[in-house]
Protein backbone atom coordinates (compact mmCIF):
# COMPACT_ATOMS: atom_id res chain seq x y z
CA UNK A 1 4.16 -14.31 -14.87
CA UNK A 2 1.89 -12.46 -12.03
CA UNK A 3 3.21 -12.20 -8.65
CA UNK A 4 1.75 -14.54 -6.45
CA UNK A 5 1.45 -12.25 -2.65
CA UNK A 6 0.75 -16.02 -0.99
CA UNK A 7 3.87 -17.22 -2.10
CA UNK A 8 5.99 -14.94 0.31
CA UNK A 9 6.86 -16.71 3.44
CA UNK A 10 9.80 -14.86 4.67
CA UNK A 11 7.53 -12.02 4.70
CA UNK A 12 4.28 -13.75 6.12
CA UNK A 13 6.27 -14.55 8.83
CA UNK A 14 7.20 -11.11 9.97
CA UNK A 15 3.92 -9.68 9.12
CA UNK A 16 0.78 -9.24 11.68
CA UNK A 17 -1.91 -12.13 11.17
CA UNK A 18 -4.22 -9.06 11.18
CA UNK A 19 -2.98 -7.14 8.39
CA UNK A 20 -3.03 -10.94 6.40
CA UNK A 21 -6.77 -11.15 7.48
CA UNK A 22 -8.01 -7.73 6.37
CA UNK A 23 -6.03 -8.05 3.18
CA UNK A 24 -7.28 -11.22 2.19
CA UNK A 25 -11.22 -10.92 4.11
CA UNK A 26 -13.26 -9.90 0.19
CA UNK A 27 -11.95 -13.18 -0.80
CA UNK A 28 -12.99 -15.60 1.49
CA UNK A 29 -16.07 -17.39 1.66
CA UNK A 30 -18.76 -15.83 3.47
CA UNK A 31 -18.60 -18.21 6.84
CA UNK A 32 -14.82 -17.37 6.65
CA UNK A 33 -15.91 -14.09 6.60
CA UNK A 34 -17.97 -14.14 9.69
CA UNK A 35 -14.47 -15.45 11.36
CA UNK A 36 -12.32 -13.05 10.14
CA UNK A 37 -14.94 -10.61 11.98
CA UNK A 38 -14.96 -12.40 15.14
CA UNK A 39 -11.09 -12.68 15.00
CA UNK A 40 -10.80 -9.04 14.00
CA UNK A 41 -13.01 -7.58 16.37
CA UNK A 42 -11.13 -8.96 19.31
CA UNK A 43 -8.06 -10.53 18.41
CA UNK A 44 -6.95 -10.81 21.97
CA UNK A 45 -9.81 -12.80 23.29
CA UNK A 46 -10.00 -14.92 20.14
CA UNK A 47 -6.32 -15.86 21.16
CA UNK A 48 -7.42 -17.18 24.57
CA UNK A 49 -11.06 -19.11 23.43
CA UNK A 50 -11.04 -22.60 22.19
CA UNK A 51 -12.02 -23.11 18.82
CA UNK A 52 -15.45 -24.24 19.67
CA UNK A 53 -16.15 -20.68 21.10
CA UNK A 54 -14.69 -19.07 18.13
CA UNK A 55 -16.92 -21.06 15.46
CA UNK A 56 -20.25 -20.84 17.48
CA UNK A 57 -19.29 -16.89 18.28
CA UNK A 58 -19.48 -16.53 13.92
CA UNK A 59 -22.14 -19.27 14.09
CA UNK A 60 -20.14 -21.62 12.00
CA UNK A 61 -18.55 -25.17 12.46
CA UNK A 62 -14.97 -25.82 13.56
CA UNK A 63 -14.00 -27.31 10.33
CA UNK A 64 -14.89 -23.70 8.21
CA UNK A 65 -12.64 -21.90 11.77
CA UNK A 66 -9.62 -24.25 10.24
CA UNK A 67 -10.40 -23.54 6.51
CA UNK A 68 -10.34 -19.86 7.37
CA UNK A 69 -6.83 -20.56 9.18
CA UNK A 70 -5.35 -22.66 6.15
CA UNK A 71 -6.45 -19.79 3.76
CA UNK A 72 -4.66 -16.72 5.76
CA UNK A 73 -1.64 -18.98 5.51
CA UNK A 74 -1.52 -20.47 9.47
CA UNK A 75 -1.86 -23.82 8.90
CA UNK A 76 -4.48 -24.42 11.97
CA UNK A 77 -6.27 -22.62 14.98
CA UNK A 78 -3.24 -23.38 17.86
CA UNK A 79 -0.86 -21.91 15.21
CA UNK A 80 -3.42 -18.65 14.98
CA UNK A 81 -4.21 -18.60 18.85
CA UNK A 82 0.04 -18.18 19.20
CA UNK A 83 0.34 -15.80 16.29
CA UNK A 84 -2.73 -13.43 17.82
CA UNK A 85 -1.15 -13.72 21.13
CA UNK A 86 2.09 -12.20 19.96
CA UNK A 87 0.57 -9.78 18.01
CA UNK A 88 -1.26 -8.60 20.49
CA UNK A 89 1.73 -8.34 22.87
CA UNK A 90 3.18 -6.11 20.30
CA UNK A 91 0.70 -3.88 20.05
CA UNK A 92 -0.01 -3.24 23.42
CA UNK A 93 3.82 -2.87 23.86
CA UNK A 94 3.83 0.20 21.27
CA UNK A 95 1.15 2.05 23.07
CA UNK A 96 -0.79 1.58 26.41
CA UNK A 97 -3.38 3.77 25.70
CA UNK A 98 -6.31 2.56 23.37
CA UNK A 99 -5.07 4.58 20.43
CA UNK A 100 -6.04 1.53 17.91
CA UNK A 101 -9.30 1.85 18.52
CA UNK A 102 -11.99 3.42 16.47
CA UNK A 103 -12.74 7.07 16.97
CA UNK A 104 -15.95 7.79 18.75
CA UNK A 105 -18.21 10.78 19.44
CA UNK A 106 -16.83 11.40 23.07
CA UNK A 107 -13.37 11.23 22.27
CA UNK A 108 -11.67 14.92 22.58
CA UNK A 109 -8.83 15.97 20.36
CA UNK A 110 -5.75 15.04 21.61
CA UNK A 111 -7.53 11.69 21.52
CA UNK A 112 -8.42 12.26 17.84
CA UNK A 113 -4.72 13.36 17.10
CA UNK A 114 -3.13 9.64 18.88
CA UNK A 115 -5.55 7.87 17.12
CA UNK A 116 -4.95 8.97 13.64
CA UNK A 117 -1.39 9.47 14.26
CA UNK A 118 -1.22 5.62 15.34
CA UNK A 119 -3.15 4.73 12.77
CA UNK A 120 -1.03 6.58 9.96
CA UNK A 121 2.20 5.41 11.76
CA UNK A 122 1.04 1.27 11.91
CA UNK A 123 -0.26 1.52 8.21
CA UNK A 124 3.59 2.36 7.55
CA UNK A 125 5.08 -0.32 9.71
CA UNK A 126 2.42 -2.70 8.76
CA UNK A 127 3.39 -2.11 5.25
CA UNK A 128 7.04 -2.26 5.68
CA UNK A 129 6.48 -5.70 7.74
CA UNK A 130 4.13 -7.40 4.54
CA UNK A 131 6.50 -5.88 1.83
CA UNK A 132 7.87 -8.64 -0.52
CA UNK A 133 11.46 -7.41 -1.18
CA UNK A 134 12.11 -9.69 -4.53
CA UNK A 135 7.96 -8.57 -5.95
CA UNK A 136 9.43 -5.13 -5.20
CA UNK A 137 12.70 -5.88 -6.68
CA UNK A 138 11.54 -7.26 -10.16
CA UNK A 139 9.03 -3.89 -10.63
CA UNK A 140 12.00 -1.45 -9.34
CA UNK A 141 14.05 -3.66 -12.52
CA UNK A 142 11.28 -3.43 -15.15
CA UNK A 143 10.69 0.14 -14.57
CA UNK A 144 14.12 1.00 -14.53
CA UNK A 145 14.15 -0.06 -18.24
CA UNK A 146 11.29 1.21 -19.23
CA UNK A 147 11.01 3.06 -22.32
CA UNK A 148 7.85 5.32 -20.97
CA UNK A 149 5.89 4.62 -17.12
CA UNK A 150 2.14 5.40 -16.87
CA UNK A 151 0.58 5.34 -13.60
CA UNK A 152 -3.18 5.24 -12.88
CA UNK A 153 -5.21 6.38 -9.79
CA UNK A 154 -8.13 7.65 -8.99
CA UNK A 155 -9.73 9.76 -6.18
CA UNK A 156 -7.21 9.72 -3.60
CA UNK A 157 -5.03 7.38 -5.22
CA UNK A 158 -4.97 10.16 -8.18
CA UNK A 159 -2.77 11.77 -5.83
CA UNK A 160 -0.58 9.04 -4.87
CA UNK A 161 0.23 8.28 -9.11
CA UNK A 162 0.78 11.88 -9.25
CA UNK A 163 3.43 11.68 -7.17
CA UNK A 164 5.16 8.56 -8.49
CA UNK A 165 5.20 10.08 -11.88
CA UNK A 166 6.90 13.45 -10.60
CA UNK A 167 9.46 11.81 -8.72
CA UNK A 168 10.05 9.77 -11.58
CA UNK A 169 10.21 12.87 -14.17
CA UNK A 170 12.72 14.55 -11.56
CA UNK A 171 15.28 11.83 -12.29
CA UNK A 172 14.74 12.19 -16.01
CA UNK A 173 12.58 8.44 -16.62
CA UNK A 174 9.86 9.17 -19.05
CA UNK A 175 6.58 8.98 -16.77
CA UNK A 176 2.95 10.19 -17.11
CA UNK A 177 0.24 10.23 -14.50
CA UNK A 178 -3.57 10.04 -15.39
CA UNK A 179 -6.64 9.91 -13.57
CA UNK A 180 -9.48 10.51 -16.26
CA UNK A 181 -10.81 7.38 -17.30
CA UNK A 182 -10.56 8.14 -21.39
CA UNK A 183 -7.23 9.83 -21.16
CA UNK A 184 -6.03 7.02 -18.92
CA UNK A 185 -7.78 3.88 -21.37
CA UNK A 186 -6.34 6.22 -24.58
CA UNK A 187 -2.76 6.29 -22.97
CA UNK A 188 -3.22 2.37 -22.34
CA UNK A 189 -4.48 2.09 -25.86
CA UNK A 190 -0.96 3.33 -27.19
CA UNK A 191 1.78 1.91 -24.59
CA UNK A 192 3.35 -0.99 -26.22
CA UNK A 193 6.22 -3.65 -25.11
CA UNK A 194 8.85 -2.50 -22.83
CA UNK A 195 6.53 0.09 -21.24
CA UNK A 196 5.58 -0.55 -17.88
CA UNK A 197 1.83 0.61 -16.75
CA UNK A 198 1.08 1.01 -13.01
CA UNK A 199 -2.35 0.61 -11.81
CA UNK A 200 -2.86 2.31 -7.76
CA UNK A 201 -5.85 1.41 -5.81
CA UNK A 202 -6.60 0.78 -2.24
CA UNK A 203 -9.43 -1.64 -2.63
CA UNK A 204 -8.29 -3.11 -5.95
CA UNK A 205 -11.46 -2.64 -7.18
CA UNK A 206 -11.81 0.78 -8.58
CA UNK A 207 -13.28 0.06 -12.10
CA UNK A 208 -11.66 2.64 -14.14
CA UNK A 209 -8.09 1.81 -12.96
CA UNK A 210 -8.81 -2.28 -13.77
CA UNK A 211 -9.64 -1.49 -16.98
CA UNK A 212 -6.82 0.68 -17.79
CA UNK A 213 -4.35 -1.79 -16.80
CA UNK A 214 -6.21 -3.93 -18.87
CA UNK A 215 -6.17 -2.27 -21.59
CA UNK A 216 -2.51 -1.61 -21.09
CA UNK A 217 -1.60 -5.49 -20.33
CA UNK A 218 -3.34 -6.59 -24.20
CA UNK A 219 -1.12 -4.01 -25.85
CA UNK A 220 1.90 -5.78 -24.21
CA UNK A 221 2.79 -3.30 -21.81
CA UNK A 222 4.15 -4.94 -18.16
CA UNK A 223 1.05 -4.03 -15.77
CA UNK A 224 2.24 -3.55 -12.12
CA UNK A 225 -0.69 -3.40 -9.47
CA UNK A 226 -0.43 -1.07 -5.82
CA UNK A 227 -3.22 -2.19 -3.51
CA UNK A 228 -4.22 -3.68 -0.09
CA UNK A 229 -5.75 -6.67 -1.09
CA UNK A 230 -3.99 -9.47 -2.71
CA UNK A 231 -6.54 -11.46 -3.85
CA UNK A 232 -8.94 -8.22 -5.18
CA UNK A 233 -10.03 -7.93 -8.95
CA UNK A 234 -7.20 -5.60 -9.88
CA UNK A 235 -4.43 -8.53 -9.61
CA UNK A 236 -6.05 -10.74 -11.93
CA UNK A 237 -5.39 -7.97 -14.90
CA UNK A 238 -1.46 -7.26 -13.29
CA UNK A 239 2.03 -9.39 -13.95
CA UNK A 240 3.69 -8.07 -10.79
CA UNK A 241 1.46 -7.10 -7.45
CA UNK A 242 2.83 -4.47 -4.43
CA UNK A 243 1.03 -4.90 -1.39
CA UNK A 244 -0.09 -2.13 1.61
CA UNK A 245 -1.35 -2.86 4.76
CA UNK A 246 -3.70 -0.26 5.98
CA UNK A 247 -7.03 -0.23 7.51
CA UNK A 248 -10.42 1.73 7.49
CA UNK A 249 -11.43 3.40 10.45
CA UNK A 250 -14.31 5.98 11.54
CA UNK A 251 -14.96 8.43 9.16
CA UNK A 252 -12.38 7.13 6.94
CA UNK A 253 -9.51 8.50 8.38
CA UNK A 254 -8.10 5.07 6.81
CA UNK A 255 -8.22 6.98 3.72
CA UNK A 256 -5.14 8.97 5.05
CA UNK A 257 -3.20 6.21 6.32
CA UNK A 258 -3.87 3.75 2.86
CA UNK A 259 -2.10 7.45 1.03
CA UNK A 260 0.53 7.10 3.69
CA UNK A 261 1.13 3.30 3.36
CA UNK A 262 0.85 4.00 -0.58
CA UNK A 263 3.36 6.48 -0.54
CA UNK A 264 5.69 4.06 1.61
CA UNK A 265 5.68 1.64 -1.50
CA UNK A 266 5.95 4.45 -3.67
CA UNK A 267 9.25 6.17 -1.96
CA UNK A 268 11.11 2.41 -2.42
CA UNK A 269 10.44 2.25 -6.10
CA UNK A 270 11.60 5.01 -6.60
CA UNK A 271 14.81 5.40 -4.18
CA UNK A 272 15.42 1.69 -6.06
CA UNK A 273 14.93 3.01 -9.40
CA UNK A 274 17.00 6.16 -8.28
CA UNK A 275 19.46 3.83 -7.30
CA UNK A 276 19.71 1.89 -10.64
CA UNK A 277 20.55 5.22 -12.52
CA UNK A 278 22.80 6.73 -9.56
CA UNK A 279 24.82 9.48 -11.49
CA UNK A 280 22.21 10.13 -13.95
CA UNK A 281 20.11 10.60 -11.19
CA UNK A 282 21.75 12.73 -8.87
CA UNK A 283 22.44 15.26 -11.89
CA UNK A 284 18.85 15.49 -12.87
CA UNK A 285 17.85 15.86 -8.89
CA UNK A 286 20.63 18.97 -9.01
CA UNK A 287 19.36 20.12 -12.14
CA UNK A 288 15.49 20.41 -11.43
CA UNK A 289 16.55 21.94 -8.22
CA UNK A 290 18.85 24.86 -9.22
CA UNK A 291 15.33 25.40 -11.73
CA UNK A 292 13.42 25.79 -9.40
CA UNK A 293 15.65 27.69 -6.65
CA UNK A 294 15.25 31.42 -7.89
CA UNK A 295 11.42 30.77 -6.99
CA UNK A 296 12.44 30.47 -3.40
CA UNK A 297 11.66 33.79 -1.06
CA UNK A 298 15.14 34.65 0.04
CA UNK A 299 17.38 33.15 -2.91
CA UNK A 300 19.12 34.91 -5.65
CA UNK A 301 19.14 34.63 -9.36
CA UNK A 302 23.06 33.05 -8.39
CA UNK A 303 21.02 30.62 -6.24
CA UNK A 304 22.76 32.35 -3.26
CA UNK A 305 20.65 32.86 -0.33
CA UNK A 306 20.31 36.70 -0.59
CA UNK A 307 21.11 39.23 3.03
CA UNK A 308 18.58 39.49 5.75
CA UNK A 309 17.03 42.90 5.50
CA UNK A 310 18.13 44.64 8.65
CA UNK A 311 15.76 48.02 8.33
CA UNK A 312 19.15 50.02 8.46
């Protein structure tokens, strides 16, 4: 049975209308669209205008501005107006400088450096917020017993399955990471029950990784999706679905913080799976790291740190 990401209200509840909206905005109908962008582009003032003003600002009726609450899971405009209003209070209460704002031509470094820095740091809070515990729970559970893990990404998601597989092959679970589309639909083509196949993407709709999980899902493997939107094509082809919260910004410096927020998820699973196999765990984590210690400037064959050359 897939996941369903709407069905999470003890999570909704703590996470940012915002992050909901962006996660959910391919999805929605196109007026609902042109809402979300009003709403998104100024969440503050949106919180203070009556919902007349909002529907003739996205040149809609006030009927599609309470569809468009009802799908992001508010129930109506008053409830949205409160929950923008207290989002907004956060936000400004983290920073009082303009740091979540989009990076323009006259801004100097240091500005650069807040921006991206706040950016990378909410993508990771955001995520953590939005998180379903029990979704998270049943994946850390199925690939706990897996028999083998294969993990699918592409571009910079390639990096974030490459990752997941290592720390998985450090604790001794049976994991491989692709990111060529034949190798990855050929080690799809041969997983089989009790496998577990893991599909990352940011957008959800990164062709190559669908198909894979596809692929993987008709030869009975358990298909596990990693994106930021819920309702994007790669759910529809996954039995369990993990959830990010990070935006695009200028010059796609979103990229970084949807690796960041991706690597979030990524660290749970696999402190949760870590957990599951404690002993065996902490044996192969000692074991891969005496390996490797001799490689170490400094360290001897022993694994002893070896004396500071003095010149004398």
């Amino acid at each position: 049975m897939v996941d369903e990401p709407s069905a999470q209200p003890a999570r909704e509840a703590d996470a940012s209308p915002l992050v909901r909206i962006r996660s959910l905005l391919p999805g929605l109908a196109r007026a609902e669209q042109r809402v979300a962008k009003v709403v998104l582009d100024d969440p503050s003032a949106v919180a203070r205008r009556s919902i007349t003003e909002v529907a003739l600002a996205a040149n809609t009726s006030e009927t599609t501005v309470t569809r468009f609450c009802k799908a992001i899971g508010v129930g109506g405009y008053p409830q949205l107006r409160i929950a923008l209003a207290a989002d907004t209070a956060r936000t400004e209460a983290r920073s009082n400088r303009n740091l979540g704002g989009e990076i323009g031509p006259e801004d100097d470094l240091a500005a650069v450096i807040g921006k991206v820095s706040f950016a990378d740091a909410r993508a990771v809070e955001e995520t953590a917020d939005q998180l379903d515990v029990g979704s998270l729970q049943r994946v850390i559970d199925l690939v706990s017993g897996a028999g083998r893990v294969d993990v699918y990404g592409v571009g910079a998601s390639a990096f974030v399955a490459a990752d997941l597989q290592q720390k998985l092959h450090r604790i001794g679970r049976v994991s491989f990471a692709w990111s060529d589309t034949h190798i990855m639909l050929t080690s799809a083509a041969v997983l089989k029950p009790g496998d577990v196949a893991v599909g990352i993407s940011h957008t959800g709709a990164t062709t190559d990784t669908v198909e894979a999980l596809r692929v993987a899902r008709e030869h009975g493997a358990i298909t596990v999706a990693l994106t930021n939107f819920p309702r994007s094509p790669i759910t529809e082809v996954a039995d369990h679905v993990l959830t990010t919260a990070a935006r695009e910004t200028t010059f796609r410096s979103g990229a970084t913080a949807s690796r960041i927020a991706q690597l979030t998820v990524i660290d749970c699973l696999f402190i949760g799976v870590a957990q599951r196999h404690m002993d065996a765990a902490v044996s192969a984590l000692d074991a891969t790291r005496d390996a490797v210690g001799t490689h170490r400037l400094g360290v001897r064959p022993d694994g002893r740190r070896r004396p500071r050359d003095t010149g004398k």
